[in-house]
C-alpha atoms as a PDB file:
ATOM      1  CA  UNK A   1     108.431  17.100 176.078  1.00  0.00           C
ATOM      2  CA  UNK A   2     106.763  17.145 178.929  1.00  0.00           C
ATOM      3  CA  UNK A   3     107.930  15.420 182.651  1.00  0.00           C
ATOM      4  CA  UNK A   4     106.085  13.533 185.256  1.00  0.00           C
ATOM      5  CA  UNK A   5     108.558  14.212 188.239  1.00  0.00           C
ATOM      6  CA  UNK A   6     106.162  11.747 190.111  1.00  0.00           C
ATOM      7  CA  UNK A   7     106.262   8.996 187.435  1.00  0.00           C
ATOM      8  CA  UNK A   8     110.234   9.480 187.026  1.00  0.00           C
ATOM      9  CA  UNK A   9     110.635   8.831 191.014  1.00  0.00           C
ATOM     10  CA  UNK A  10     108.205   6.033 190.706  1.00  0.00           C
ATOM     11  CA  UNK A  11     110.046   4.086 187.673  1.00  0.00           C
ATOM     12  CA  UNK A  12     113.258   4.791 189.464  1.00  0.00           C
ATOM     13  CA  UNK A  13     112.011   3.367 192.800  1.00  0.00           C
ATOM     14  CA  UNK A  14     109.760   0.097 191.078  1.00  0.00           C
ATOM     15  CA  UNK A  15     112.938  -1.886 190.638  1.00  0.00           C
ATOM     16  CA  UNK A  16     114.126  -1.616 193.959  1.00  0.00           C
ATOM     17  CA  UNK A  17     110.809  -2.228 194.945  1.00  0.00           C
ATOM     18  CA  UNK A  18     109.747  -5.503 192.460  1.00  0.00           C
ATOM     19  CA  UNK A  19     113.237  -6.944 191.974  1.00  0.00           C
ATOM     20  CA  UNK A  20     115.514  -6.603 194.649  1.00  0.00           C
ATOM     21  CA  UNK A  21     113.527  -8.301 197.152  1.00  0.00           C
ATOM     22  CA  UNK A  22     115.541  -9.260 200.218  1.00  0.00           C
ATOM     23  CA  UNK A  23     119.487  -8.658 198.366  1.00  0.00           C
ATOM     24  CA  UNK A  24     119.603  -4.884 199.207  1.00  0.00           C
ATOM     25  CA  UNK A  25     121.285  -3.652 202.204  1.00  0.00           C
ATOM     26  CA  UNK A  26     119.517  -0.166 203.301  1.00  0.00           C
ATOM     27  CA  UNK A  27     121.915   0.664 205.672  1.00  0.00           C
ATOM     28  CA  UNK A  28     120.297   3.919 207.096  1.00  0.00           C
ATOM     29  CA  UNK A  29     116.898   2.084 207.596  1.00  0.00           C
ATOM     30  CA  UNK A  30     117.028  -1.259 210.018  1.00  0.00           C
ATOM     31  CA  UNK A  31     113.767  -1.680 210.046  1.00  0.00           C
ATOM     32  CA  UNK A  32     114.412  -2.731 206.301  1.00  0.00           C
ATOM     33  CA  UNK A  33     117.674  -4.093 206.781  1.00  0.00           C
ATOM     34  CA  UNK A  34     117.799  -7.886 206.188  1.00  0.00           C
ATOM     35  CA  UNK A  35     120.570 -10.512 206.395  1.00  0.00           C
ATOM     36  CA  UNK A  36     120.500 -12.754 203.453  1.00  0.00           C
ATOM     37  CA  UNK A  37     122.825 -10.746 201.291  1.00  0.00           C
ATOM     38  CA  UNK A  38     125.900 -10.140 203.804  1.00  0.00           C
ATOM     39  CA  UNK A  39     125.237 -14.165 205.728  1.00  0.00           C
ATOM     40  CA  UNK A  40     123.245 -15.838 203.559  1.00  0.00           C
ATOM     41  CA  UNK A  41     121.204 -18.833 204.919  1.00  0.00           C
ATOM     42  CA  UNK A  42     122.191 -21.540 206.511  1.00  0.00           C
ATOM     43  CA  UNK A  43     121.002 -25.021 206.848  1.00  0.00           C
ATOM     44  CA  UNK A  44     122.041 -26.828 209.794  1.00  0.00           C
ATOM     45  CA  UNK A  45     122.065 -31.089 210.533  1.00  0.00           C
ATOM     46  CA  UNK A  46     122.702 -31.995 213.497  1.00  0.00           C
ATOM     47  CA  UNK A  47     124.976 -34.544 214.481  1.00  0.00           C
ATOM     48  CA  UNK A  48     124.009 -38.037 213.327  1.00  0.00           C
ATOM     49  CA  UNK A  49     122.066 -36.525 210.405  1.00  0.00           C
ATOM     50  CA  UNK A  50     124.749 -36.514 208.169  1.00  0.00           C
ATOM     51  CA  UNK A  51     127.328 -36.870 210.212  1.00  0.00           C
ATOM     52  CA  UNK A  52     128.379 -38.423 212.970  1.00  0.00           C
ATOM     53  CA  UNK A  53     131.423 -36.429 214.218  1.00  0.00           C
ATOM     54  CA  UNK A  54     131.069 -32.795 212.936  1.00  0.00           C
ATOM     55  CA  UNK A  55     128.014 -30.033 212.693  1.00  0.00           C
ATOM     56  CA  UNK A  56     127.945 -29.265 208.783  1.00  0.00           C
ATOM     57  CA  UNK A  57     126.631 -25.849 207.669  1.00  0.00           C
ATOM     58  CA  UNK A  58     125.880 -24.731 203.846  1.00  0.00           C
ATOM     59  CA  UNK A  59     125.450 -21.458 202.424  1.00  0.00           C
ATOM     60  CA  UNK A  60     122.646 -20.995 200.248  1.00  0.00           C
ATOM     61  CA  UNK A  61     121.471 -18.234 197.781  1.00  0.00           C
ATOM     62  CA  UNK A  62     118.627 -15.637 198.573  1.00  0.00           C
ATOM     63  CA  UNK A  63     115.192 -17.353 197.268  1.00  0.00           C
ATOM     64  CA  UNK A  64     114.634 -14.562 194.841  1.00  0.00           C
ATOM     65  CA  UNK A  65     114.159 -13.909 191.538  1.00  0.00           C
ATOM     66  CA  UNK A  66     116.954 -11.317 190.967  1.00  0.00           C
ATOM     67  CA  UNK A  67     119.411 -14.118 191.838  1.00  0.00           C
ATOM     68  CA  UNK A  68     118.191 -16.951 190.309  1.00  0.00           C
ATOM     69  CA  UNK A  69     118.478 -14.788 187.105  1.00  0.00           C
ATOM     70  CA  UNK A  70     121.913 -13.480 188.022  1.00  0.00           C
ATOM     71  CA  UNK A  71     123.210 -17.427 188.445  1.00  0.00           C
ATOM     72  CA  UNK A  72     121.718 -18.364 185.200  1.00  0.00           C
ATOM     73  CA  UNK A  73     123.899 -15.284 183.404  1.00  0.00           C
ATOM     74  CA  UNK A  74     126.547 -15.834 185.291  1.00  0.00           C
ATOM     75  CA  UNK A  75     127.156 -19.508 184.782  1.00  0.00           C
ATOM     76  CA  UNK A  76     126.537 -19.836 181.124  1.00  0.00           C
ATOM     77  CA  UNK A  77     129.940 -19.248 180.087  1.00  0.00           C
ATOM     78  CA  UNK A  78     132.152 -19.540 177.209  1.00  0.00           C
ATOM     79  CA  UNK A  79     135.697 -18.136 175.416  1.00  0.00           C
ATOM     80  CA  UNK A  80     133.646 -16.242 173.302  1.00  0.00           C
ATOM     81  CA  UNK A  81     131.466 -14.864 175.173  1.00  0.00           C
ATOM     82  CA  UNK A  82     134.378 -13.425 178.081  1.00  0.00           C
ATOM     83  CA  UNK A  83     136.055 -11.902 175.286  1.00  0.00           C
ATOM     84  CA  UNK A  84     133.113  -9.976 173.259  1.00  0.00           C
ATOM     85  CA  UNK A  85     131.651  -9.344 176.338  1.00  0.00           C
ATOM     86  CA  UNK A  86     135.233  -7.798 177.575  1.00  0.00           C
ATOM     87  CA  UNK A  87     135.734  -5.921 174.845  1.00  0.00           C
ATOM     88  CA  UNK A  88     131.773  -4.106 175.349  1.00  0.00           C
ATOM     89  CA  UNK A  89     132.777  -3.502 178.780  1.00  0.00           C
ATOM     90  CA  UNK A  90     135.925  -1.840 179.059  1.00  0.00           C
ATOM     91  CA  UNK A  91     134.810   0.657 176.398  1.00  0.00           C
ATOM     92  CA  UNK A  92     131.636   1.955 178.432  1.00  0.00           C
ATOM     93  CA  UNK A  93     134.439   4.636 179.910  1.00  0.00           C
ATOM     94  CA  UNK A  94     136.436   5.582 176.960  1.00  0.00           C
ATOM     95  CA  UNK A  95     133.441   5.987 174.738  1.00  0.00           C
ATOM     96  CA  UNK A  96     131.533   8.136 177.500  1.00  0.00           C
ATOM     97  CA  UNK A  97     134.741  10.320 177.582  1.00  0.00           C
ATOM     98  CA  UNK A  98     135.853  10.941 173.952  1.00  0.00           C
ATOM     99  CA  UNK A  99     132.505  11.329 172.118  1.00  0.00           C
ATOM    100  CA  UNK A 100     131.145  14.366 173.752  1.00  0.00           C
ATOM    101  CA  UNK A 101     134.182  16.418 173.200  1.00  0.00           C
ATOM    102  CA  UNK A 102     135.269  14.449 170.194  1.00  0.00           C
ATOM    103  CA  UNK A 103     131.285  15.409 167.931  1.00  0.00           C
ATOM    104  CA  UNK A 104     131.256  18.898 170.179  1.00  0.00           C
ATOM    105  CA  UNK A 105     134.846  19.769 168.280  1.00  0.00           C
ATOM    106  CA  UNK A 106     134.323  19.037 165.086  1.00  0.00           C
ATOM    107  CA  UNK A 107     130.709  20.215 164.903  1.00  0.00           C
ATOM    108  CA  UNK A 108     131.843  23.385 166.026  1.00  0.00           C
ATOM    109  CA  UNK A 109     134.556  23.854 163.451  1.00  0.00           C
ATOM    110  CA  UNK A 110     131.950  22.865 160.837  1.00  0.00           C
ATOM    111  CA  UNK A 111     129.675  25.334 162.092  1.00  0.00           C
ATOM    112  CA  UNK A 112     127.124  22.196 162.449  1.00  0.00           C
ATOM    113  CA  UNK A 113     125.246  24.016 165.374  1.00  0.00           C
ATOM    114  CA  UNK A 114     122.486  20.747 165.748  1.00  0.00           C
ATOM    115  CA  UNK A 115     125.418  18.549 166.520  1.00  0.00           C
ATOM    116  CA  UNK A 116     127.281  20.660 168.570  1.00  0.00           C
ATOM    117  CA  UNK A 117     123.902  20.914 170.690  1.00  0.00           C
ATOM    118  CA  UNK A 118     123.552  17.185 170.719  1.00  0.00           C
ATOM    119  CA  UNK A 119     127.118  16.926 172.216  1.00  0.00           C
ATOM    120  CA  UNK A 120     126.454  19.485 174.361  1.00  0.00           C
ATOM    121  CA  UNK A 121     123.316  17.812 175.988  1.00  0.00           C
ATOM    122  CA  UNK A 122     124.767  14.616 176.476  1.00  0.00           C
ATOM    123  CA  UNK A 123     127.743  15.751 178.383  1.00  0.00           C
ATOM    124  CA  UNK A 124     124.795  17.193 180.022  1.00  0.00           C
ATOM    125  CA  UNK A 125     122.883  14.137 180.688  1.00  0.00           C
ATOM    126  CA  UNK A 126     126.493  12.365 180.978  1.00  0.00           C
ATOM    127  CA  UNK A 127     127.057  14.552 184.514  1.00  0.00           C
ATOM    128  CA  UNK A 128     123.739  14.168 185.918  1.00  0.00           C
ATOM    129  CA  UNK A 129     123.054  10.504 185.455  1.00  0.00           C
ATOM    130  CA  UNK A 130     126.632  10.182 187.216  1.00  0.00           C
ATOM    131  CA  UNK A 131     125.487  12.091 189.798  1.00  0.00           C
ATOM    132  CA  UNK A 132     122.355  10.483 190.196  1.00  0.00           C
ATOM    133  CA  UNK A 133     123.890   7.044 190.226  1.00  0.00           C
ATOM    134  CA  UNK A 134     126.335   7.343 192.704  1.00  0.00           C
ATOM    135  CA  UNK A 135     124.146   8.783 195.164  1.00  0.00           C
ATOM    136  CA  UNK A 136     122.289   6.118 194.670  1.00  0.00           C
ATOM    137  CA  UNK A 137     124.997   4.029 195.330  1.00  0.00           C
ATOM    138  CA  UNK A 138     126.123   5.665 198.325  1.00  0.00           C
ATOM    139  CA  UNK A 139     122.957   5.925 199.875  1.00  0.00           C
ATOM    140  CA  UNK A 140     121.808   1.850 199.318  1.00  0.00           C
ATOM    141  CA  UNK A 141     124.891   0.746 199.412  1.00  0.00           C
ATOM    142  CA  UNK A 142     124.188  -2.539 197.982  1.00  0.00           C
ATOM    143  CA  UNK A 143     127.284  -4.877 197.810  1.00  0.00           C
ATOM    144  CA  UNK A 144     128.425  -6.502 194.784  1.00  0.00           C
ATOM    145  CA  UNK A 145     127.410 -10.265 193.921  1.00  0.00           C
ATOM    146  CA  UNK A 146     131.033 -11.031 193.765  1.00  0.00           C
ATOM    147  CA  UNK A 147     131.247 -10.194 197.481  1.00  0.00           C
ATOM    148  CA  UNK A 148     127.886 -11.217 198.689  1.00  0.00           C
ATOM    149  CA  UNK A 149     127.325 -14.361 197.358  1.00  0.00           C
ATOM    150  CA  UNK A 150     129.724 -17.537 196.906  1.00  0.00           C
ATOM    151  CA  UNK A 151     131.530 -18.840 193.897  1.00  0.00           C
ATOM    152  CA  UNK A 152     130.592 -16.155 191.702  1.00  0.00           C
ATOM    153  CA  UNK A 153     132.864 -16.493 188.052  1.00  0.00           C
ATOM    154  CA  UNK A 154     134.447 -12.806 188.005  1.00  0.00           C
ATOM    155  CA  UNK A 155     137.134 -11.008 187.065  1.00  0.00           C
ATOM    156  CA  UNK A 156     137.829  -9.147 189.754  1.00  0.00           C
ATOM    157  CA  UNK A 157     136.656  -5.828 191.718  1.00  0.00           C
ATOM    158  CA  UNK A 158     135.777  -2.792 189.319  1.00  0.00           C
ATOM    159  CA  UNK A 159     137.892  -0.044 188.651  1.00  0.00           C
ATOM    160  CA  UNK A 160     135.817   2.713 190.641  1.00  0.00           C
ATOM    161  CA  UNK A 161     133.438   1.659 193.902  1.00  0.00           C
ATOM    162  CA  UNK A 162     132.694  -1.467 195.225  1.00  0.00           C
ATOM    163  CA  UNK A 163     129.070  -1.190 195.456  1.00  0.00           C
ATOM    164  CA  UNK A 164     126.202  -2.804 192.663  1.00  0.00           C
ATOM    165  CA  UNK A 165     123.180  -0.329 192.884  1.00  0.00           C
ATOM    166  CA  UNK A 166     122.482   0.645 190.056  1.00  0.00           C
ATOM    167  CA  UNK A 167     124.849  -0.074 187.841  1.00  0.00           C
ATOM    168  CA  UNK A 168     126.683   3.090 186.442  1.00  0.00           C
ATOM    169  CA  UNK A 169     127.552   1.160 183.143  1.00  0.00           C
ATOM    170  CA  UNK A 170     124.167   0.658 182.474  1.00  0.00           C
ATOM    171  CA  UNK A 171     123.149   4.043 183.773  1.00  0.00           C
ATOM    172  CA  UNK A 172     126.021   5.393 181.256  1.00  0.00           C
ATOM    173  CA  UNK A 173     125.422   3.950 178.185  1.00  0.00           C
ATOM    174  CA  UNK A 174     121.410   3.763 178.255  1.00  0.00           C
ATOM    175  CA  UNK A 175     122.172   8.015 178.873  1.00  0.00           C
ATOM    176  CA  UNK A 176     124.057   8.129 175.979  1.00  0.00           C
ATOM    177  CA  UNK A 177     121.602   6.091 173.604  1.00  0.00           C
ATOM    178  CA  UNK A 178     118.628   8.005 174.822  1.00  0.00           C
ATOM    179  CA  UNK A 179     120.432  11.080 174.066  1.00  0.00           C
ATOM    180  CA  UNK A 180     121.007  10.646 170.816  1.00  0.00           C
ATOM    181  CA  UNK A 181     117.521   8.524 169.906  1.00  0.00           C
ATOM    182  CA  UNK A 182     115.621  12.235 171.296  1.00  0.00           C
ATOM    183  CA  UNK A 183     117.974  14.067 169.276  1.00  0.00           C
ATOM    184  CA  UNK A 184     117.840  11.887 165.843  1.00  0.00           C
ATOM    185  CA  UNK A 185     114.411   9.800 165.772  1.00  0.00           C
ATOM    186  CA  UNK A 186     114.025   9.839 162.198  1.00  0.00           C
ATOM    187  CA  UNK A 187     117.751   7.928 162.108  1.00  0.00           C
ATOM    188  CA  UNK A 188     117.671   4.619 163.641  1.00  0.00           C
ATOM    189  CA  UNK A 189     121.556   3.999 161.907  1.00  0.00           C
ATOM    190  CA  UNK A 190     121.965   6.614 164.934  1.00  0.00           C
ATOM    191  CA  UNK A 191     120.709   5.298 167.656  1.00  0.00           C
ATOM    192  CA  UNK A 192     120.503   1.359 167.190  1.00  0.00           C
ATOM    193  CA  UNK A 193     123.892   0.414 167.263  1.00  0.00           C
ATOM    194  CA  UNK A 194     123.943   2.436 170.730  1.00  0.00           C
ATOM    195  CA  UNK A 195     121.146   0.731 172.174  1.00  0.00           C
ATOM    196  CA  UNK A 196     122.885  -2.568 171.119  1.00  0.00           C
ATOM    197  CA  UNK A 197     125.750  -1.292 172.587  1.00  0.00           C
ATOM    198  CA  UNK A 198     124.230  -0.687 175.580  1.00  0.00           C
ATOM    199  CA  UNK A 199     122.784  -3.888 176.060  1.00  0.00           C
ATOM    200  CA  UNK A 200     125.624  -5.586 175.189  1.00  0.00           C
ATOM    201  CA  UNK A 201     127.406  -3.735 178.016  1.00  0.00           C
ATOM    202  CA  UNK A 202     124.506  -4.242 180.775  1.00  0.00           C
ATOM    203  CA  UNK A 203     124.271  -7.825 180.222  1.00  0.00           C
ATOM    204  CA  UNK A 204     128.117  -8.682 180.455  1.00  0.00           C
ATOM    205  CA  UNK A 205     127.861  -6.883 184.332  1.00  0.00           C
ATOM    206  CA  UNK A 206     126.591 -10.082 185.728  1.00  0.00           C
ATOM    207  CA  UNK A 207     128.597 -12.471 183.392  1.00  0.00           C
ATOM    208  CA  UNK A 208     131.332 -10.747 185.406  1.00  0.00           C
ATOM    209  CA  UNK A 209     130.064 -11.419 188.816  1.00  0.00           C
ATOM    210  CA  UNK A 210     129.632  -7.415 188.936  1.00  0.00           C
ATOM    211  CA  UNK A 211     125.893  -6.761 189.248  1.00  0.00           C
ATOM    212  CA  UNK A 212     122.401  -8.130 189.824  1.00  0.00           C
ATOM    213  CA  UNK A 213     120.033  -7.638 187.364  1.00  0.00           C
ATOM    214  CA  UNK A 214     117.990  -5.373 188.882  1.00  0.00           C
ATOM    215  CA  UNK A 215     120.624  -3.268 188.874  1.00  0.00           C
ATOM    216  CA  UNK A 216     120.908  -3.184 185.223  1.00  0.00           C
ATOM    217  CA  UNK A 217     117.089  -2.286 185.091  1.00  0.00           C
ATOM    218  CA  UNK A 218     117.680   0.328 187.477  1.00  0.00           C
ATOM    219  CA  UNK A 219     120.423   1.673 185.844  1.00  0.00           C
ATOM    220  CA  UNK A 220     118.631   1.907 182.258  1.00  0.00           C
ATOM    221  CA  UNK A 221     115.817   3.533 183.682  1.00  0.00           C
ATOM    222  CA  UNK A 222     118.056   6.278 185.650  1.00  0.00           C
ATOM    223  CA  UNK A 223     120.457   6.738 182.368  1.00  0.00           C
ATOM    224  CA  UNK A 224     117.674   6.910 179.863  1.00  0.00           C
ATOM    225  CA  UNK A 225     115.654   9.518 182.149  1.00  0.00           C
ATOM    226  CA  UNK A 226     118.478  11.520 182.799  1.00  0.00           C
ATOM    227  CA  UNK A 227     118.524  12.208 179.166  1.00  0.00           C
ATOM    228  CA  UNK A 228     115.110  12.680 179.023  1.00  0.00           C
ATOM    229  CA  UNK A 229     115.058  15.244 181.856  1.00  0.00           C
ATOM    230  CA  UNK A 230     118.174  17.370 179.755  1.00  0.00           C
ATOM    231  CA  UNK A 231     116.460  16.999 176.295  1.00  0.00           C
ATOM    232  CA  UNK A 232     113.046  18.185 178.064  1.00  0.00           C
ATOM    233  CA  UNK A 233     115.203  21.601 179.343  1.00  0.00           C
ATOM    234  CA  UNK A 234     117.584  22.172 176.008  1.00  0.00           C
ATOM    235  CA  UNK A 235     115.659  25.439 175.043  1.00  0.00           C
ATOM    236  CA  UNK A 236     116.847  27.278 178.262  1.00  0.00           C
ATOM    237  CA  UNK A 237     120.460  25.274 178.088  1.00  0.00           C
ATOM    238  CA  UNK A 238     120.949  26.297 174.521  1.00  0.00           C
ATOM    239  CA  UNK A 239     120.089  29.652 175.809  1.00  0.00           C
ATOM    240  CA  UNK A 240     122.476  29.477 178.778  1.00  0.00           C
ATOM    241  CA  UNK A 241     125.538  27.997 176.077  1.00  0.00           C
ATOM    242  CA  UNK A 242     124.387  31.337 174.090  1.00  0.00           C
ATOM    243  CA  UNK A 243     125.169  33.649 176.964  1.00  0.00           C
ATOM    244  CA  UNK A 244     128.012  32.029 178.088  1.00  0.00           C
ATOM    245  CA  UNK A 245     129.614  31.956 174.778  1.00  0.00           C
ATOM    246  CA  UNK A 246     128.078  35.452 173.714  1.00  0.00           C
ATOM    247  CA  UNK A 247     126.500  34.190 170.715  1.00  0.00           C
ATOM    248  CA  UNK A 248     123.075  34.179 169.112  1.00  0.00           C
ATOM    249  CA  UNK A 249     123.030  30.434 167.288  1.00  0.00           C
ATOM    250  CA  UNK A 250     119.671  28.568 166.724  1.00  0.00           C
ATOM    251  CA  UNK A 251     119.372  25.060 167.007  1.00  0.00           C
ATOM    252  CA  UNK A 252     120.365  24.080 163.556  1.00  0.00           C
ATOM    253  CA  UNK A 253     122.924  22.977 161.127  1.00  0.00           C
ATOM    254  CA  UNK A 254     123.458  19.175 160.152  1.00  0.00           C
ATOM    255  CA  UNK A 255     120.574  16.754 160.996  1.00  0.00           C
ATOM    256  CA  UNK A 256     122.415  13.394 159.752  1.00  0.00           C
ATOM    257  CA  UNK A 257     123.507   9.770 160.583  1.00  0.00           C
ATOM    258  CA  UNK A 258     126.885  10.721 160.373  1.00  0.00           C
ATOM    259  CA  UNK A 259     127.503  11.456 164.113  1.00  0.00           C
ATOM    260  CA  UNK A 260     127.663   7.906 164.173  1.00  0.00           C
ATOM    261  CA  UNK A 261     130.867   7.832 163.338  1.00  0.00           C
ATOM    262  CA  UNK A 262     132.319   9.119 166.227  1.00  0.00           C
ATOM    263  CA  UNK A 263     130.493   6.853 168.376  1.00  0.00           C
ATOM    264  CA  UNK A 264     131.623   3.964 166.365  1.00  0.00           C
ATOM    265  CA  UNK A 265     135.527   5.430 166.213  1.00  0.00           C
ATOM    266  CA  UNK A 266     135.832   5.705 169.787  1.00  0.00           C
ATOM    267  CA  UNK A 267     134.402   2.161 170.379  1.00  0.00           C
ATOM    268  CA  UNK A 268     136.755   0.291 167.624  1.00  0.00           C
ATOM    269  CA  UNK A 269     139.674   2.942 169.276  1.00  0.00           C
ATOM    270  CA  UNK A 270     139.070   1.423 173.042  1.00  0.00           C
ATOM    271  CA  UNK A 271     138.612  -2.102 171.735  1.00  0.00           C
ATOM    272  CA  UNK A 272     141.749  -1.928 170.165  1.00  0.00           C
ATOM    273  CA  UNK A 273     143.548  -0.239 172.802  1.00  0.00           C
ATOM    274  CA  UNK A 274     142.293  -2.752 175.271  1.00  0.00           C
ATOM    275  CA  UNK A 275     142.395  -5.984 172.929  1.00  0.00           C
ATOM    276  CA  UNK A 276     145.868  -5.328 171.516  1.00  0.00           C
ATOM    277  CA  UNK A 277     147.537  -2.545 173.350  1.00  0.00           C
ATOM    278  CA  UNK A 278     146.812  -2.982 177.042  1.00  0.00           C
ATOM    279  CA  UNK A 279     146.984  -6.312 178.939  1.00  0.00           C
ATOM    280  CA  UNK A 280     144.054  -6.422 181.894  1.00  0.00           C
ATOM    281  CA  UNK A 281     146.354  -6.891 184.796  1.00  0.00           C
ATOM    282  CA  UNK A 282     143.164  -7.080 187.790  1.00  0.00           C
ATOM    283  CA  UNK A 283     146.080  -6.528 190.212  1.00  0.00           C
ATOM    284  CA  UNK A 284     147.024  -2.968 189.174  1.00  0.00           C
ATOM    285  CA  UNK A 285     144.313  -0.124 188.815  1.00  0.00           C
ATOM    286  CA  UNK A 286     143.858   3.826 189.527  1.00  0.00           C
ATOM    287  CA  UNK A 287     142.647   4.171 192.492  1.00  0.00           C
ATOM    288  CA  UNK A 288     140.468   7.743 192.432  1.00  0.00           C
ATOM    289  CA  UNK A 289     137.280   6.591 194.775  1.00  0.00           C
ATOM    290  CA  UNK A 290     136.438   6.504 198.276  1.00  0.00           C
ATOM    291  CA  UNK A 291     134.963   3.350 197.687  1.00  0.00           C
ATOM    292  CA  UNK A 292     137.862   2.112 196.374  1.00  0.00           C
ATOM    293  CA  UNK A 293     138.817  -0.322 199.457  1.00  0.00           C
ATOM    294  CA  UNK A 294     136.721  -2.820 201.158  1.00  0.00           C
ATOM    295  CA  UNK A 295     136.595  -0.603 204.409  1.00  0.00           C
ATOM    296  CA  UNK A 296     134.816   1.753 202.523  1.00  0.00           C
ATOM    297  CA  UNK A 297     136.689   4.801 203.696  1.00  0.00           C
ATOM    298  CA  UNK A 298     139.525   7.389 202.683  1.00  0.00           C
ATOM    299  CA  UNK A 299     140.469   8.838 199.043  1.00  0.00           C
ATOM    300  CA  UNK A 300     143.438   6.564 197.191  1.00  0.00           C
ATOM    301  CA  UNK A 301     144.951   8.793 194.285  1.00  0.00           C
ATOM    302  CA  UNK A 302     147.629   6.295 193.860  1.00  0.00           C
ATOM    303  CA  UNK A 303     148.586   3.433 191.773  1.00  0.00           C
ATOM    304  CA  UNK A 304     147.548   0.555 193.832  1.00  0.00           C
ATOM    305  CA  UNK A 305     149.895  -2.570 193.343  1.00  0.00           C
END
């Protein structure tokens, strides 16, 4: 398949462009740099206007589309919806980290070579949307609507950075789904239920005060060409696995719907885990970023209490 590189850079840099308007920080550019995110606006009566005593100053929202759309999510709330959307967003990490190794395994032991490749190009495309996204994230360093803007319904800072573009759970799954919908088109039981999955997960990011939505956008477009960009490279990869593991294996073996099951078995193991097993405590997390803090500085490899 082949790759733009001009039209990849261009649908990765529309949504900053189109939807972000005036609620990113560029911190390395002041000439681009605005206020409204980190102060807000202000509207100001003087004394007599509405009161007689005291100078009374509101916070507002940015005037933008982004969010207007993020306070719409955000506010329509329910039991039902915190829990589902919960459960969809605490397994983004698990799922990322068992399948690959988990359908790489067993493939192998079957002597399923097509699988094993699939595994082995989306830990591929795993590592470099990650590494794309948190560039990203340290270069814009866009903060988080549950910092920048007032009375945001949250629960609580993430487990990794504090900044919101793009969002790496959105980047994460929509790499994963891509992945397998290149590597199985002719089985939508494949690759459905992951795109579901990953919408699912992307939309419950601003239910949870975490993201704006043109962060989700972003992220979709990063995760899904990240996969794109492995899957267009897998002949010389599967040549490079060859040398590496001194064999001589084609790119074939079992071409079947059933590597949805380990997909679906690590997502019904983390909901479990986290539904029944684990008790969110928002006070207690790993601490293994720099971003971990507010300060944005030093590496925490602790248990912070």
């Amino acid at each position: 398949m082949p790759i733009n590189i001009k039209t990849i850079l261009i649908l990765i840099c529309l949504p900053i462009i189109v939807y972000s308007q005036d609620t990113i920080n560029f911190k390395l550019f002041d000439s681009l740099k605005t206020n409204a995110e980190d102060k807000h606006k202000t509207i100001n009566f003087a004394p007599g206007e509405k009161s007689d005593t005291v100078l009374k100053t509101f916070k507002t929202d940015p005037d933008n589309f982004d969010v207007r759309l993020f306070r719409k999510i955000n506010n329509s709330r329910s039991p039902f919806k915190t829990r589902v959307f919960n459960t969809f967003d605490r397994s983004m990490l698990p799922v990322a980290i068992m399948l690959p190794p988990s359908l790489f395994i067993y493939s192998r032991v079957k002597r399923h070579t097509y699988d094993e490749n699939s595994a082995y190009l989306l830990s591929l495309s795993e590592f470099t949307n990650i590494s794309i996204t948190f560039g990203l994230k340290l270069f814009i360093q866009r903060d988080r609507p549950l910092t920048a803007l007032q009375k945001v319904h949250t629960k609580g800072m993430p487990f990794l950075d504090v900044y919101s573009f793009p969002s790496g759970h959105s980047s994460t799954t929509f790499a994963m789904a891509t992945s397998f919908a290149l590597r199985y088109p002719k089985y939508p039981q494949v690759y459905a239920p992951m795109y579901l999955w990953a919408l699912v997960t992307a939309y419950g990011r601003p239910y949870f005060g975490l993201h704006y939505p043109s962060d989700l956008l972003a992220g979709a477009i990063i995760g899904s060409g990240s996969s794109i960009l492995i899957y267009s490279l897998r002949k010389e990869l599967f040549a490079l696995k060859n040398q590496v593991l001194g064999e001589d294996k084609s790119d074939e073996g079992s071409i079947n719907g059933g590597v949805l099951t380990f997909f679906g078995a690590s997502f019904a193991l983390s909901a479990i885990v986290n539904n029944f097993l684990i008790k969110a405590d928002p006070d207690t997390r790993l601490s293994i970023s720099p971003w971990m803090d507010n300060k944005r500085g030093g590496l925490n490899v602790k248990w912070k209490l």
